[in-house]
Protein backbone atom coordinates (compact mmCIF):
# COMPACT_ATOMS: atom_id res chain seq x y z
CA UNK A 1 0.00 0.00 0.00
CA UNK A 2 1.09 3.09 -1.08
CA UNK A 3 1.63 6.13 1.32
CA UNK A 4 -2.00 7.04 3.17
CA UNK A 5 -3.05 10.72 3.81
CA UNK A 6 -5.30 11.28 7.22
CA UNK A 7 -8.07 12.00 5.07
CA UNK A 8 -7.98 8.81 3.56
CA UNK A 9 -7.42 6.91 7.14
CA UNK A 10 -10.46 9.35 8.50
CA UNK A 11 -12.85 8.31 4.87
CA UNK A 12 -11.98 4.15 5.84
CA UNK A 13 -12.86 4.68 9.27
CA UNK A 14 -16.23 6.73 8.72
CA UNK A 15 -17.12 3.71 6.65
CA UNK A 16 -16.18 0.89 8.88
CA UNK A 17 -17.69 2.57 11.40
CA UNK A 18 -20.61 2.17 9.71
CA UNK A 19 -20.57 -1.93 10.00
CA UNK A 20 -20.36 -1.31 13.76
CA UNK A 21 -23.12 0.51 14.88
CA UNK A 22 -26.81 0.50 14.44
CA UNK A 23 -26.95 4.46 14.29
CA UNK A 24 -28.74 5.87 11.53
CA UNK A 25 -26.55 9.24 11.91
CA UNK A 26 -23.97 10.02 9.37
CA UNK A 27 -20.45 9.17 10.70
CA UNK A 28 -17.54 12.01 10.00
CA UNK A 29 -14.67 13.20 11.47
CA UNK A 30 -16.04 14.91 14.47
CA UNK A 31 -18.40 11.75 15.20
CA UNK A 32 -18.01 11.29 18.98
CA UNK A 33 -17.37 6.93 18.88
CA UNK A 34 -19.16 6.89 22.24
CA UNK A 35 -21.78 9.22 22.98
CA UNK A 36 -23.25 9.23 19.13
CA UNK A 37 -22.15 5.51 17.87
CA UNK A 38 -22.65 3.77 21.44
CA UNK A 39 -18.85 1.84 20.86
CA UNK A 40 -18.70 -0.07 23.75
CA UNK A 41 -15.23 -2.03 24.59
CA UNK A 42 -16.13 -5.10 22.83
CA UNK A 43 -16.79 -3.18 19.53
CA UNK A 44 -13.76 -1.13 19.90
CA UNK A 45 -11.42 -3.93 20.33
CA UNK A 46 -12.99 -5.70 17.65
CA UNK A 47 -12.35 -2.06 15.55
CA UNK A 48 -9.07 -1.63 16.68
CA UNK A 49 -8.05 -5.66 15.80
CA UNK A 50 -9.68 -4.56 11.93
CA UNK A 51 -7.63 -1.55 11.28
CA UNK A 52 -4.56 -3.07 13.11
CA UNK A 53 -5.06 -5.81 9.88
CA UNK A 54 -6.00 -3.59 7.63
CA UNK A 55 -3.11 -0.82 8.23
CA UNK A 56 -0.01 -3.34 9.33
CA UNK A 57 0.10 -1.81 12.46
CA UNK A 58 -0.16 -2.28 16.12
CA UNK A 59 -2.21 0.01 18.29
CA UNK A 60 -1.36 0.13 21.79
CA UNK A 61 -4.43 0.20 24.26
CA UNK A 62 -3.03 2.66 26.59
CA UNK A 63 -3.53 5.07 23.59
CA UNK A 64 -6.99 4.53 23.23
CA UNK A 65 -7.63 6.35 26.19
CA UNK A 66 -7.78 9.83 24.42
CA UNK A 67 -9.62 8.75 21.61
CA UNK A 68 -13.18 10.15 21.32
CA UNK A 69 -13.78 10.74 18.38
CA UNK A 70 -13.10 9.44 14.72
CA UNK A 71 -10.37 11.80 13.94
CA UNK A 72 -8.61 11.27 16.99
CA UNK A 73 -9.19 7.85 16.41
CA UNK A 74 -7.74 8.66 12.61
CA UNK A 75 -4.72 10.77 13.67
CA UNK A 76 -3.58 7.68 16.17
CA UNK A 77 -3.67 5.69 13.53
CA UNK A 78 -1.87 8.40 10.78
CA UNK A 79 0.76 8.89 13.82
CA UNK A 80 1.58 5.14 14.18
CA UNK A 81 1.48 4.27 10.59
CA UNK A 82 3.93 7.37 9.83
CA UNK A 83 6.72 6.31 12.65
CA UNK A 84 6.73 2.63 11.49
């Protein structure tokens, strides 16, 4: 895979997100995972073991403790993928 802009990390995420949560709201970058998609543990783990395959990376969990929305969720990922 070619080199991957944020925007393109936040546009995958917005539509995985989509396959995890019954919410009928449109997902962007400022979609709060918790409060307006209802990602509980279970469904975040089960994100973060999808984008950890899809991106040949490996999130650490202690990270995911500032993540609330889908950009921060996006620049994590952007930060990771950039230093490895």
């Amino acid at each position: 895979m070619s080199e991957i802009t944020q925007a393109q990390i936040t546009e995958l995420l917005c539509q995985r997100l989509v396959h995890f949560t019954n919410a009928e709201a449109e997902i962007s970058a400022e979609t709060n995972l918790i409060t307006h998609l209802a990602i509980d543990s279970v469904k975040l783990l089960n994100l973060i073991m999808e984008i950890e395959d899809q991106f040949d990376i490996s999130v650490p969990l202690n990270a995911l403790v500032d993540v609330l929305t889908v950009q921060d969720l996006a620049d994590l990922i952007y930060k990771i993928k950039s230093s490895s």
